[in-house]
C-alpha atoms as a PDB file:
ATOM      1  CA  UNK A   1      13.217   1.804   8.159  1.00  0.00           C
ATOM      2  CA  UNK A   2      13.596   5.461   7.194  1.00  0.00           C
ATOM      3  CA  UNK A   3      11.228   7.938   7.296  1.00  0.00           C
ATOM      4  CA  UNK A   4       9.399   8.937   3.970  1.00  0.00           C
ATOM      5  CA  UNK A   5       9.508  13.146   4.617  1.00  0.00           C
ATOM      6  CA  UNK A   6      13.047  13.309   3.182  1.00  0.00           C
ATOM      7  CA  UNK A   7      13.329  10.232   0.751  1.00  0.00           C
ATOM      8  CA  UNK A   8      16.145   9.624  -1.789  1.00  0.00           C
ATOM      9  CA  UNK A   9      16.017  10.010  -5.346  1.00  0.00           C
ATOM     10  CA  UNK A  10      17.261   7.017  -7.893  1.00  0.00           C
ATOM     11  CA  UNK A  11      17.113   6.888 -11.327  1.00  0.00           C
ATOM     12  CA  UNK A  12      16.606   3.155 -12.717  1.00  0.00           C
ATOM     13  CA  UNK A  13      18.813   2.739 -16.240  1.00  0.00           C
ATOM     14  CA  UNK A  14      17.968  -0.329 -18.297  1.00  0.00           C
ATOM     15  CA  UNK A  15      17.648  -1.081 -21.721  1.00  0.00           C
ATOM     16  CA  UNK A  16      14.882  -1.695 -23.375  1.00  0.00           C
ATOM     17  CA  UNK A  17      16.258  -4.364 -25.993  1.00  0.00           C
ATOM     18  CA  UNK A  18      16.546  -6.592 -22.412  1.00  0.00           C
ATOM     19  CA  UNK A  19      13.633  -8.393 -22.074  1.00  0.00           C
ATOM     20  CA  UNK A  20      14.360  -9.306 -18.668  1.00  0.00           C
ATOM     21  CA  UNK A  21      15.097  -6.002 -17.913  1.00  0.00           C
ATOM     22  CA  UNK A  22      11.815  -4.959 -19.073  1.00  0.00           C
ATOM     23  CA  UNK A  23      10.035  -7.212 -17.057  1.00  0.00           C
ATOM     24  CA  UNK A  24      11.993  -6.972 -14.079  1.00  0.00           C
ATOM     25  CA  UNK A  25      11.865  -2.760 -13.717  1.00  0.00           C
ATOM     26  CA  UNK A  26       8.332  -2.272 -13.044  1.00  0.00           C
ATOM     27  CA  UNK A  27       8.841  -5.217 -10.047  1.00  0.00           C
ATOM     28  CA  UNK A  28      11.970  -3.077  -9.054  1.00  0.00           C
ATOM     29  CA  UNK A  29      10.140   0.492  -9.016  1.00  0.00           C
ATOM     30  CA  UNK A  30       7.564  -0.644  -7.302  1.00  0.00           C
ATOM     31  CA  UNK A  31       9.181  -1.959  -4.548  1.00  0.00           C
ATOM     32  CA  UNK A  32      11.606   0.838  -4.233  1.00  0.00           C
ATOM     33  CA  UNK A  33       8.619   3.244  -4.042  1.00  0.00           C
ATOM     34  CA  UNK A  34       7.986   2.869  -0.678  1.00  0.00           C
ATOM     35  CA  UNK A  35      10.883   3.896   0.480  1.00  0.00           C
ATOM     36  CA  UNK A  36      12.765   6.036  -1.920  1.00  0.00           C
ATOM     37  CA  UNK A  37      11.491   8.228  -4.933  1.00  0.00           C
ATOM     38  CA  UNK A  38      11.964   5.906  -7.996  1.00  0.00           C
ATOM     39  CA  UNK A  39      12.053   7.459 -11.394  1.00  0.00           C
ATOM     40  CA  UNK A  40      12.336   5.405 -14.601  1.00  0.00           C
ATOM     41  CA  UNK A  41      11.318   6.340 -17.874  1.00  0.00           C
ATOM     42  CA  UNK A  42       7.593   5.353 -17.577  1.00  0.00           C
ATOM     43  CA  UNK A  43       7.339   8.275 -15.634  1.00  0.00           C
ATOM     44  CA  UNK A  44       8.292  10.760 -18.240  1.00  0.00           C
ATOM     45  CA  UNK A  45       5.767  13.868 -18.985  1.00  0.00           C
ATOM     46  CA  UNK A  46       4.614  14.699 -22.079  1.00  0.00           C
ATOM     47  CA  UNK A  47       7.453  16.332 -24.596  1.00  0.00           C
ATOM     48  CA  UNK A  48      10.762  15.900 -25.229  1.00  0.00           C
ATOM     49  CA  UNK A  49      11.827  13.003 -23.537  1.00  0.00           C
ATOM     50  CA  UNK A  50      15.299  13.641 -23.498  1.00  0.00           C
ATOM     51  CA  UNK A  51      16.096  16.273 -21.773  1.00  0.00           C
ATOM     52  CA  UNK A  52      13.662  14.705 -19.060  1.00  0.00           C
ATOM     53  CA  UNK A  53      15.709  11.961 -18.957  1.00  0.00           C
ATOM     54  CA  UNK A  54      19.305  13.952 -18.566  1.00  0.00           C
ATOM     55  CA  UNK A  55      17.358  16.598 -15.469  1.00  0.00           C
ATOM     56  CA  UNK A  56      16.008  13.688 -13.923  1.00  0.00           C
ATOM     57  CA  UNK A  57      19.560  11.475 -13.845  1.00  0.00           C
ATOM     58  CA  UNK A  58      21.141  15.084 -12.365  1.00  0.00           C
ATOM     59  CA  UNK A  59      18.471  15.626 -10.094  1.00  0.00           C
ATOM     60  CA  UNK A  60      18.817  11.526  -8.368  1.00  0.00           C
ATOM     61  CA  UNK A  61      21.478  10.916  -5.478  1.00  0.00           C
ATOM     62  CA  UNK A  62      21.750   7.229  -6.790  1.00  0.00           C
ATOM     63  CA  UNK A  63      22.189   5.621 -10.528  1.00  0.00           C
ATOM     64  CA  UNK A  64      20.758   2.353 -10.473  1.00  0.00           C
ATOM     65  CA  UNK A  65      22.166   0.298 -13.642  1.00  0.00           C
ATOM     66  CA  UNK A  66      20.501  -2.827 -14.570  1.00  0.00           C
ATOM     67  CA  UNK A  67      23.155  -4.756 -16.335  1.00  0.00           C
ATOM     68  CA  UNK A  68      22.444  -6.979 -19.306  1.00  0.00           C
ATOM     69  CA  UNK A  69      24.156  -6.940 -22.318  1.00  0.00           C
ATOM     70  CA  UNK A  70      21.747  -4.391 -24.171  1.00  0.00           C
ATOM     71  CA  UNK A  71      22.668  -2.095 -21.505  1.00  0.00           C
ATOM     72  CA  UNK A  72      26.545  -2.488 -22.156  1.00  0.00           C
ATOM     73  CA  UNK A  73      26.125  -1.668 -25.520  1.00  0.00           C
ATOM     74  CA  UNK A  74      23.040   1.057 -25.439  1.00  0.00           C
ATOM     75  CA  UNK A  75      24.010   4.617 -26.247  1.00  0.00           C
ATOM     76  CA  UNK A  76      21.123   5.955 -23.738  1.00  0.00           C
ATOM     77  CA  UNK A  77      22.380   3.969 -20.825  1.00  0.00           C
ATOM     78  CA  UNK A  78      25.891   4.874 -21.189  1.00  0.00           C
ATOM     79  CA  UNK A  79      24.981   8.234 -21.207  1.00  0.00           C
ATOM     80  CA  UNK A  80      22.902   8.522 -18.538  1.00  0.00           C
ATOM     81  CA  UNK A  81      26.196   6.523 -16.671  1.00  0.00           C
ATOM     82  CA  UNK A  82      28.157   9.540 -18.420  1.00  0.00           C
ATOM     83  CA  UNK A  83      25.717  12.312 -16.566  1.00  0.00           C
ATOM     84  CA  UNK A  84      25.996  10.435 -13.511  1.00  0.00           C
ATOM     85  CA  UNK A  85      30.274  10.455 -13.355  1.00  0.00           C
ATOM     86  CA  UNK A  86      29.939  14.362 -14.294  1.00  0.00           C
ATOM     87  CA  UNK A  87      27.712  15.128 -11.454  1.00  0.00           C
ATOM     88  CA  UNK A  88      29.074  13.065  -9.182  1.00  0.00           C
ATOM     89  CA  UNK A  89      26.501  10.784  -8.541  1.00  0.00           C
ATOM     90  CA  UNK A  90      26.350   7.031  -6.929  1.00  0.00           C
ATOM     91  CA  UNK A  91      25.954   4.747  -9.561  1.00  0.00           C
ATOM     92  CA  UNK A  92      24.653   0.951  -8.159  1.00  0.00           C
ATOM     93  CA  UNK A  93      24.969  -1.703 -10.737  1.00  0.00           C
ATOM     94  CA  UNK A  94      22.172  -4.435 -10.592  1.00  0.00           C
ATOM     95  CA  UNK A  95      23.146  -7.728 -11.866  1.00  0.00           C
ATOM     96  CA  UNK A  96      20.183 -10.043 -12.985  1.00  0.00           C
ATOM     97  CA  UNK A  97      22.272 -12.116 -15.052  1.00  0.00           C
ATOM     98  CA  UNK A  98      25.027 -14.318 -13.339  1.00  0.00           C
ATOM     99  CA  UNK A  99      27.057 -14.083 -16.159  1.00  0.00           C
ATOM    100  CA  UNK A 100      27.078 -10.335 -17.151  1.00  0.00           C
ATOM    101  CA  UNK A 101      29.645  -7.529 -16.364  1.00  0.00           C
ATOM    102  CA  UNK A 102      30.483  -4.342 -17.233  1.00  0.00           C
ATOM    103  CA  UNK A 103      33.691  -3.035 -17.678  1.00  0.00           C
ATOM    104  CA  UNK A 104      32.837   0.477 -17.382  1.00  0.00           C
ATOM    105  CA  UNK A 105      31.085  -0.014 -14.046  1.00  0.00           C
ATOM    106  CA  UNK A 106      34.143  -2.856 -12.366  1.00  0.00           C
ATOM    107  CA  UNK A 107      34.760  -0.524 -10.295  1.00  0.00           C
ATOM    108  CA  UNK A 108      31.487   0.271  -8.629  1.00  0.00           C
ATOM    109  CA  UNK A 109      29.764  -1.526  -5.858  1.00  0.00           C
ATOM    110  CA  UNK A 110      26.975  -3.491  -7.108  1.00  0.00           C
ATOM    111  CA  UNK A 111      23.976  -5.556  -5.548  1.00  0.00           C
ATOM    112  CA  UNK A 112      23.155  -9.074  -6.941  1.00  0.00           C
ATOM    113  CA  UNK A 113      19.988 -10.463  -7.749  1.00  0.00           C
ATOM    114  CA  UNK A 114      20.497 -13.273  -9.596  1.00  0.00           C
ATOM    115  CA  UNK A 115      19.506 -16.133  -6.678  1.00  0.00           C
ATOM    116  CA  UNK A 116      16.924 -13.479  -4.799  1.00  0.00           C
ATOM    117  CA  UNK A 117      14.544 -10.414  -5.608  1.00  0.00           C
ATOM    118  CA  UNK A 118      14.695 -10.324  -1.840  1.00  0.00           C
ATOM    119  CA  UNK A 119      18.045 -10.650  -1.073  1.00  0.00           C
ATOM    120  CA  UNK A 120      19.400  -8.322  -3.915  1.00  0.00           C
ATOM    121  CA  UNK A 121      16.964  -5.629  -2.858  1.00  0.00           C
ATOM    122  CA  UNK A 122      18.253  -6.049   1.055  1.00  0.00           C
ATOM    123  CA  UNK A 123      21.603  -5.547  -0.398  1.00  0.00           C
ATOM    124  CA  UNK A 124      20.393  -2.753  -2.393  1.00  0.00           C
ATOM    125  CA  UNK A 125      18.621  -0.679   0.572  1.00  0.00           C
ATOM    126  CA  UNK A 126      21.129  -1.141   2.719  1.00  0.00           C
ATOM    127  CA  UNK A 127      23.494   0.923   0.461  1.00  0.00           C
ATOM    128  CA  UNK A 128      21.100   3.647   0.288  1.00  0.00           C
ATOM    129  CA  UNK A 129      19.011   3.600   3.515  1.00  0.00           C
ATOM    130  CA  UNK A 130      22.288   2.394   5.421  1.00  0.00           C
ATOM    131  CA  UNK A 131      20.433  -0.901   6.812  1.00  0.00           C
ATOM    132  CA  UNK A 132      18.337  -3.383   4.339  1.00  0.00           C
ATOM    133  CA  UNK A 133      15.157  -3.361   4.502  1.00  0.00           C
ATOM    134  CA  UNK A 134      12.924  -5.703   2.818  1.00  0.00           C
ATOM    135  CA  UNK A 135      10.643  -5.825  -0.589  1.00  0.00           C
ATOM    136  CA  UNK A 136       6.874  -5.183   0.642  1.00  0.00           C
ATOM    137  CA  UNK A 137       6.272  -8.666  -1.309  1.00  0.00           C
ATOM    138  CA  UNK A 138       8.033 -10.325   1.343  1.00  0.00           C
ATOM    139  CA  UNK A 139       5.804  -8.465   4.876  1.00  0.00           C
ATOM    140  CA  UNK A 140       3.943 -11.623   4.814  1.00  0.00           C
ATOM    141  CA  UNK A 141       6.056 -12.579   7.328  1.00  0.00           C
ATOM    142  CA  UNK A 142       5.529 -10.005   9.772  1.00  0.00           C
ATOM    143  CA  UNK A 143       4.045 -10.745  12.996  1.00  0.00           C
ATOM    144  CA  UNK A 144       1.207  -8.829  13.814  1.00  0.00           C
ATOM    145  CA  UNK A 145       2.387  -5.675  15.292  1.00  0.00           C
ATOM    146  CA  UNK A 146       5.502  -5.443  13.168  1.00  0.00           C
ATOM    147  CA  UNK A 147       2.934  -5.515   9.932  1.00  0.00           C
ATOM    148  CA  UNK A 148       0.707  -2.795  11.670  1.00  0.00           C
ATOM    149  CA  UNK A 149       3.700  -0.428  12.027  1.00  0.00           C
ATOM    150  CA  UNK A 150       4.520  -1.586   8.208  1.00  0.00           C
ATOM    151  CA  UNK A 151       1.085   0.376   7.503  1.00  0.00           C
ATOM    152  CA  UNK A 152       1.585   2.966  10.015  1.00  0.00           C
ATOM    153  CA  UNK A 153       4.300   4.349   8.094  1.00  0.00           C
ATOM    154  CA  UNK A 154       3.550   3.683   4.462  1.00  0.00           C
ATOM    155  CA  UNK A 155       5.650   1.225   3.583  1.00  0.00           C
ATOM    156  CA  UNK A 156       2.230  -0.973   2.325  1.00  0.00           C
ATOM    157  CA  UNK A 157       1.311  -0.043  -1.742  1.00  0.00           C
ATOM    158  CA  UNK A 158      -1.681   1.828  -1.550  1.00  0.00           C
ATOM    159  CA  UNK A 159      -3.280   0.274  -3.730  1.00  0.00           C
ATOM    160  CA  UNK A 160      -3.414  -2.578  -1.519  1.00  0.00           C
ATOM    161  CA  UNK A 161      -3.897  -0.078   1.533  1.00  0.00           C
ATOM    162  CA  UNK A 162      -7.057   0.880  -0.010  1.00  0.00           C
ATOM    163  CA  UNK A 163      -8.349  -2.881  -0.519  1.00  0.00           C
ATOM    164  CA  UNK A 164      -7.701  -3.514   3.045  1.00  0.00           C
ATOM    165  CA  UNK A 165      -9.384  -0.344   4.143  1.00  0.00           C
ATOM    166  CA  UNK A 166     -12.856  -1.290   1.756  1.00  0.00           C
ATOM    167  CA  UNK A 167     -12.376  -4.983   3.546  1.00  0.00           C
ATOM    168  CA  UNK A 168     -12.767  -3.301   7.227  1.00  0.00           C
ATOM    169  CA  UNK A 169     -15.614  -1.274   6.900  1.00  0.00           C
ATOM    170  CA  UNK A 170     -17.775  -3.535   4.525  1.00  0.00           C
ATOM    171  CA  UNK A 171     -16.535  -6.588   6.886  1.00  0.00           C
ATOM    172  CA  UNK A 172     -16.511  -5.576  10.499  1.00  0.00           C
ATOM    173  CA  UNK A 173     -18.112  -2.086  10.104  1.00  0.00           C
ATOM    174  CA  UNK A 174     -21.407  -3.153   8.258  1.00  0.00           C
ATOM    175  CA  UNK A 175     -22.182  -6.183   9.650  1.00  0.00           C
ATOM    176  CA  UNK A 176     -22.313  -5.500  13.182  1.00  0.00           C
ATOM    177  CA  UNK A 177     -25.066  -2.020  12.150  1.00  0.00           C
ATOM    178  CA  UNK A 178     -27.070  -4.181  10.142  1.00  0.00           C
ATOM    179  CA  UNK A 179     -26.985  -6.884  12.782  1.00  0.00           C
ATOM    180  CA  UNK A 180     -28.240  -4.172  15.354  1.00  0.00           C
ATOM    181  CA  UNK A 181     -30.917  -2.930  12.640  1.00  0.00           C
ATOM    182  CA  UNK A 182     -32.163  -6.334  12.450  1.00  0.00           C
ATOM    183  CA  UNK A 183     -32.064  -7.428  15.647  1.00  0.00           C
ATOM    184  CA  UNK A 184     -34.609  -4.988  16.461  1.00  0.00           C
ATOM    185  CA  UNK A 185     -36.729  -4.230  14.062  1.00  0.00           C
ATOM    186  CA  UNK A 186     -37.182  -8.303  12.911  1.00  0.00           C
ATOM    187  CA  UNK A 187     -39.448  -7.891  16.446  1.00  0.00           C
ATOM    188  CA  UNK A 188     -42.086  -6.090  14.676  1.00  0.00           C
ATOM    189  CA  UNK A 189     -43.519  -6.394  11.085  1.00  0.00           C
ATOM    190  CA  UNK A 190     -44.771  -2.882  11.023  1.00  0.00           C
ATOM    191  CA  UNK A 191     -41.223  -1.763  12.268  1.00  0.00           C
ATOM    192  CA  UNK A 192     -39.293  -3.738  10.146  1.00  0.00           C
ATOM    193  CA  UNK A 193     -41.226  -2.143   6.839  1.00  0.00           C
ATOM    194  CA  UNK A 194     -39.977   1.320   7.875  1.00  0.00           C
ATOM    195  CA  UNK A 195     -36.363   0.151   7.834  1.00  0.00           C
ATOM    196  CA  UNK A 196     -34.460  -0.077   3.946  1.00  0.00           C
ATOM    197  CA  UNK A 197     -31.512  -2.489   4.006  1.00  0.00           C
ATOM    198  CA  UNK A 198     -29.817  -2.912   0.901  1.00  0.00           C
ATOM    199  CA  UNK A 199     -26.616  -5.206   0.355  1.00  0.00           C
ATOM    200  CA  UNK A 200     -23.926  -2.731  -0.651  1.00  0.00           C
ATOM    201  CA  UNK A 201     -20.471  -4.692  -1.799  1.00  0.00           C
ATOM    202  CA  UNK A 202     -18.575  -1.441  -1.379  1.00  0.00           C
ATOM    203  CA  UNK A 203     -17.939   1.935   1.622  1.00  0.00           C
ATOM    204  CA  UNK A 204     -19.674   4.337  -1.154  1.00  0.00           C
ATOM    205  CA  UNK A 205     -22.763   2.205  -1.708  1.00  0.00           C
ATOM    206  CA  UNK A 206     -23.089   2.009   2.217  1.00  0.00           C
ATOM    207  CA  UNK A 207     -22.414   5.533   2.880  1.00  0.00           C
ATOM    208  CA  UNK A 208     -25.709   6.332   0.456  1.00  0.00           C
ATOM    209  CA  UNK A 209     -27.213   3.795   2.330  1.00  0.00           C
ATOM    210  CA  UNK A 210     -26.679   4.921   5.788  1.00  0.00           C
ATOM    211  CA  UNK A 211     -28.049   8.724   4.639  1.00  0.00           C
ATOM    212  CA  UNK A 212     -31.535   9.167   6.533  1.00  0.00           C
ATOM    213  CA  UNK A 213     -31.068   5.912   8.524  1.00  0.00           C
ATOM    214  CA  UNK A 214     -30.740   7.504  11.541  1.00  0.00           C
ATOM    215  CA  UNK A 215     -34.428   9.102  11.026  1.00  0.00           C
ATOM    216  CA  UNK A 216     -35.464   6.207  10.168  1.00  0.00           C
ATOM    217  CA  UNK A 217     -34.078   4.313  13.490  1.00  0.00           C
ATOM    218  CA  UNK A 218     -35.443   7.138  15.224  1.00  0.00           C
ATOM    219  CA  UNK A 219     -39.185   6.342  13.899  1.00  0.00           C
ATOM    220  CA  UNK A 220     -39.207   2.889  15.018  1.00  0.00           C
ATOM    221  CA  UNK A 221     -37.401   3.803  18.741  1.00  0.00           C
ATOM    222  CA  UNK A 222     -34.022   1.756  17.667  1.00  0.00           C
ATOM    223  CA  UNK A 223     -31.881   3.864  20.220  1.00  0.00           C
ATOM    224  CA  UNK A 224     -29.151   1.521  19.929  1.00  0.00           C
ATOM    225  CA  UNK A 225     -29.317   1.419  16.010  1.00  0.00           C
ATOM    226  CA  UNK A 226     -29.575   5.355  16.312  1.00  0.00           C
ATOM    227  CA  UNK A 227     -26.402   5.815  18.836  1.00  0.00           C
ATOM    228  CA  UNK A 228     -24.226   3.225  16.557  1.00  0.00           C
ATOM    229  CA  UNK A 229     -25.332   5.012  13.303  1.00  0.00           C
ATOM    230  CA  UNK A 230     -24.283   8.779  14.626  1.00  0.00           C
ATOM    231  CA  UNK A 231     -20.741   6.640  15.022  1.00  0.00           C
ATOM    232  CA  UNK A 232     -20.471   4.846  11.851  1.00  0.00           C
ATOM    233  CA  UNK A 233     -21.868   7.757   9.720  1.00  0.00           C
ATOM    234  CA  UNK A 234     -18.637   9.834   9.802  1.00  0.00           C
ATOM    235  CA  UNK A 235     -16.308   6.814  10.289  1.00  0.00           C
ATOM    236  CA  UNK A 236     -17.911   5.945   6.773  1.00  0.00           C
ATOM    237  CA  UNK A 237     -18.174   9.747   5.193  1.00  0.00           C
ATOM    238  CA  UNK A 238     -14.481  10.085   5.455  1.00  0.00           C
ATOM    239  CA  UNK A 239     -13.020   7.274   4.668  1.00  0.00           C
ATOM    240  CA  UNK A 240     -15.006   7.155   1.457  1.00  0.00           C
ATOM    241  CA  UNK A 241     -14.239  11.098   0.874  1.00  0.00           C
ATOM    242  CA  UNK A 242     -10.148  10.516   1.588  1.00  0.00           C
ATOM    243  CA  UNK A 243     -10.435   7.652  -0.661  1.00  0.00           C
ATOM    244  CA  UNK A 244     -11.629   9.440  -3.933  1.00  0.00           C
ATOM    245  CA  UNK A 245      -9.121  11.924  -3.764  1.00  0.00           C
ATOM    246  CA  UNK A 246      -6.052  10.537  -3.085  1.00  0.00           C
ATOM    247  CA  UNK A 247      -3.834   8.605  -5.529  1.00  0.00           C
ATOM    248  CA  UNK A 248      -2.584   4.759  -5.024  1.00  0.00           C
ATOM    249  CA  UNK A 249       0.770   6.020  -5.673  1.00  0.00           C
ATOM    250  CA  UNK A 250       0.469   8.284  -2.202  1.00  0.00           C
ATOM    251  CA  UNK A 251       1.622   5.157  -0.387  1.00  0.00           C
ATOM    252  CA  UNK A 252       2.689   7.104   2.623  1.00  0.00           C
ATOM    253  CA  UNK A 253      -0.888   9.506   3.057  1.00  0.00           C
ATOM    254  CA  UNK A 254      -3.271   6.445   2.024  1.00  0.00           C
ATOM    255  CA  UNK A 255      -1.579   4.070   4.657  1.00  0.00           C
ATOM    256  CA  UNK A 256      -1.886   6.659   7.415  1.00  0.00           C
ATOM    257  CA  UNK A 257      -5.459   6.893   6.597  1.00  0.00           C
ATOM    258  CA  UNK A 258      -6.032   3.257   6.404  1.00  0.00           C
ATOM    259  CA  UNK A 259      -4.354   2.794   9.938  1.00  0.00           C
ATOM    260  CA  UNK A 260      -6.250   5.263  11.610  1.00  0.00           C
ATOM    261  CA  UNK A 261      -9.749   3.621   9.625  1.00  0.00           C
ATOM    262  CA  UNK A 262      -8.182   0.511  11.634  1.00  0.00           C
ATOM    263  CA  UNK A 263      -8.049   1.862  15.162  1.00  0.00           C
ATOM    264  CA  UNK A 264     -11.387   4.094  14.828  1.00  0.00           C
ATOM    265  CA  UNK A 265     -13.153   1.107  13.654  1.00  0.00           C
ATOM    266  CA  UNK A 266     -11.337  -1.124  16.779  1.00  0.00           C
ATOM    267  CA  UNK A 267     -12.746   1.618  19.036  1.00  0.00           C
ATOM    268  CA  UNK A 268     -16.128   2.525  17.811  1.00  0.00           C
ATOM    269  CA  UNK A 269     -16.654  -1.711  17.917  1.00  0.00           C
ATOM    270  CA  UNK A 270     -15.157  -2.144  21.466  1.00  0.00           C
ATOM    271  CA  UNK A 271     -17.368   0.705  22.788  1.00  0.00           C
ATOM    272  CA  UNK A 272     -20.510  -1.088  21.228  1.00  0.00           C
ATOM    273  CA  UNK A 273     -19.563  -4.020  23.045  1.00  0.00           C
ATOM    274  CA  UNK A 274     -18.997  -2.395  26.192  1.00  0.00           C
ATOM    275  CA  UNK A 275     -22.122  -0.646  25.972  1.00  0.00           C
ATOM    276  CA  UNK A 276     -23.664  -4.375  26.969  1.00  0.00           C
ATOM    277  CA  UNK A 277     -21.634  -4.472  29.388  1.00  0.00           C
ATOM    278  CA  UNK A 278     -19.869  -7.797  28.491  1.00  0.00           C
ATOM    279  CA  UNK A 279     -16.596  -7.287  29.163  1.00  0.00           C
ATOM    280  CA  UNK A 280     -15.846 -11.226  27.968  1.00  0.00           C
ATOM    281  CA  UNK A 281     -17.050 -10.240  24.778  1.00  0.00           C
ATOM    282  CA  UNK A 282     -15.119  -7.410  24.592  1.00  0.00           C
ATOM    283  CA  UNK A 283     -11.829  -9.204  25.635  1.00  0.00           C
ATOM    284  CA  UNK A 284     -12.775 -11.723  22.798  1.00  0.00           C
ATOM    285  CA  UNK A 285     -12.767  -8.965  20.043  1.00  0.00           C
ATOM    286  CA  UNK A 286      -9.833  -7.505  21.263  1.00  0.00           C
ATOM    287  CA  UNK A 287      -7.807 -10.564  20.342  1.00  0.00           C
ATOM    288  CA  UNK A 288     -10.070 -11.648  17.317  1.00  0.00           C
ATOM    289  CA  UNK A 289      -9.971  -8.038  15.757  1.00  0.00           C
ATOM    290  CA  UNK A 290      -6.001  -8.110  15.731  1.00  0.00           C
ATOM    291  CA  UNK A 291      -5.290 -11.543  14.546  1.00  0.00           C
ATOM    292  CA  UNK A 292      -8.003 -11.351  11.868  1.00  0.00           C
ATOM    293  CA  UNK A 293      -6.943  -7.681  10.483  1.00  0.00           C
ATOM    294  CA  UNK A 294      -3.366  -8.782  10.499  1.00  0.00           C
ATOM    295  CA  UNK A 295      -3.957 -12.269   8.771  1.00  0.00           C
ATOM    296  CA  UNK A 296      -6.085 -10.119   5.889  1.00  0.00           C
ATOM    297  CA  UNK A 297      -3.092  -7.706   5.262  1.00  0.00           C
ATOM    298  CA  UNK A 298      -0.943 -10.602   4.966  1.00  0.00           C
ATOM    299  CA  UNK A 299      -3.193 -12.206   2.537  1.00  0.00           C
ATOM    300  CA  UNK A 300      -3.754  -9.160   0.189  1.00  0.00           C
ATOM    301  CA  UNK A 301       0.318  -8.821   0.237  1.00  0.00           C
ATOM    302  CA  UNK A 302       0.372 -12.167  -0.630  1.00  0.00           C
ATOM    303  CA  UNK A 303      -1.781 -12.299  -3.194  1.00  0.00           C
ATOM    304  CA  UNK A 304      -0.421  -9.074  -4.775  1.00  0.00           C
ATOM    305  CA  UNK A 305       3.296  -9.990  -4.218  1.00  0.00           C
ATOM    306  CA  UNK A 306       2.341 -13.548  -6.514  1.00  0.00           C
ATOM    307  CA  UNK A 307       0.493 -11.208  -9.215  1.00  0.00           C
ATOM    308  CA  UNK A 308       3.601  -8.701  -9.290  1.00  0.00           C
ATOM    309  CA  UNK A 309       5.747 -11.766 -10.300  1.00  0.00           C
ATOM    310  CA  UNK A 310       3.724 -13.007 -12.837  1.00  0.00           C
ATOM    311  CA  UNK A 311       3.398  -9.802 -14.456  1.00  0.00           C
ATOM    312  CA  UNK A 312       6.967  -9.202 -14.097  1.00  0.00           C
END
């Protein structure tokens, strides 16, 4: 896998008249997003479009051609292959269709996906990136730490970054603070009055939440409740702060986020564990926290990966 600081530009040429093409574009861009910068024409500013479109084939290292017969016989595409022979760029011909060619690109190395998204797109990177590298629909298959260093270096949509990041606060995070609020104010009626716990479903509803807490903890002598709180406070703050100001598109920033959320939250639960001393416990969490992270990343892929193909 390459890194993301210097990424290649393609430009993805299809016609519109394809319906497959149509379809299968968006599936292509956003799989070629995390590794290279993708543009196609749903990414055009407002204005003319066309001279966009010309600057933006001149400015890629790589045409990208999805062949159909539409495209063989649509002014735009051959243009844009025209702007691409005068400035001496790569052009990559995609077949879909088993049956299409053509004649104007013969000559021209050309990756297939007609039996495999998967395969075609290994084929595909490995032109580019000079080794093939797989569609994010297909990390389910990662082991554990291969899937980790899939998020460590933003080659995870952010989109579903961000789900997995909301998952690990409101699902390890939460629980184990309101366990320890419980735990000791349930003691003691009078105690338990002075403490609010809500039910928030999301990180911003339990970072209002956990505002004052601390004083509160601090009224009824929860020492434990007030040394976990001064932890999860700014675990909490800025992950929900990072979150509302960067884009899903900013695969690489919002999975380098996400992966440190994932070790500071690994820590700061350890540490309460080992603050009881029960080093069996801890041992236990060590091995549940990685398999059970890992398995949810897997499932969000999957369950995005079979959306993306029945959109597209």
């Amino acid at each position: 896998m390459t890194d993301l600081e210097n990424r290649k530009r393609v430009f993805v040429s299809y016609a519109h008249k394809d319906r497959d093409s149509v379809h299968y574009v968006p599936r292509l861009v956003n799989s070629l997003d995390m590794y290279l910068d993708a543009f196609w024409d749903q990414k055009l500013q407002a204005g003319q479009w066309s001279p966009q479109l010309e600057q933006a084939v001149k400015d890629s290292d790589y045409l990208l051609v999805v062949m159909s017969y539409s495209q063989s016989e649509s002014g735009w595409c051959q243009k844009e292959i025209q702007i691409a022979r005068e400035n001496n760029i790569t052009i990559i011909p995609l077949r879909i269709h088993g049956n299409h060619d053509d004649k104007k690109l013969k000559n021209d190395q050309w990756a297939d996906f007609t039996e495999d998204f998967d395969v075609g797109f290994r084929q595909l990177t490995s032109y580019i990136l000079e080794q093939p590298v797989s569609s994010w629909e297909y990390f389910y298959g990662l082991n554990d730490t291969d899937i980790f260093e899939a998020l460590k270096r933003g080659f995870i949509p952010g989109f579903i970054a961000k789900e997995f990041g909301d998952w690990m606060i409101m699902d390890w995070v939460w629980p184990v603070l309101r366990d320890c609020i419980s735990h000791k104010t349930m003691k003691d009626d009078i105690s338990r009055s002075l403490i609010i716990i809500g039910e928030p479903s999301v990180p911003t509803d339990l970072w209002r939440q956990l505002l004052g807490l601390e004083t509160q903890l601090i009224d009824v002598r929860n020492f434990l409740g007030v040394d976990l709180t001064k932890k999860v406070v700014p675990l909490v703050e800025n992950y929900v702060k990072d979150m509302a100001i960067i884009s899903d598109i900013d695969h690489q920033l919002v999975c380098q986020i996400i992966f440190k959320c994932v070790q500071d939250t690994r820590d700061l639960l350890e540490s309460f564990d080992l603050s009881f001393r029960d080093f069996f416990k801890v041992v236990h969490f060590r091995g549940t926290f990685e398999f059970n992270t890992a398995s949810k990343l897997r499932e969000l892929i999957v369950a995005h990966s079979r959306r993306s193909r029945y959109l597209y």
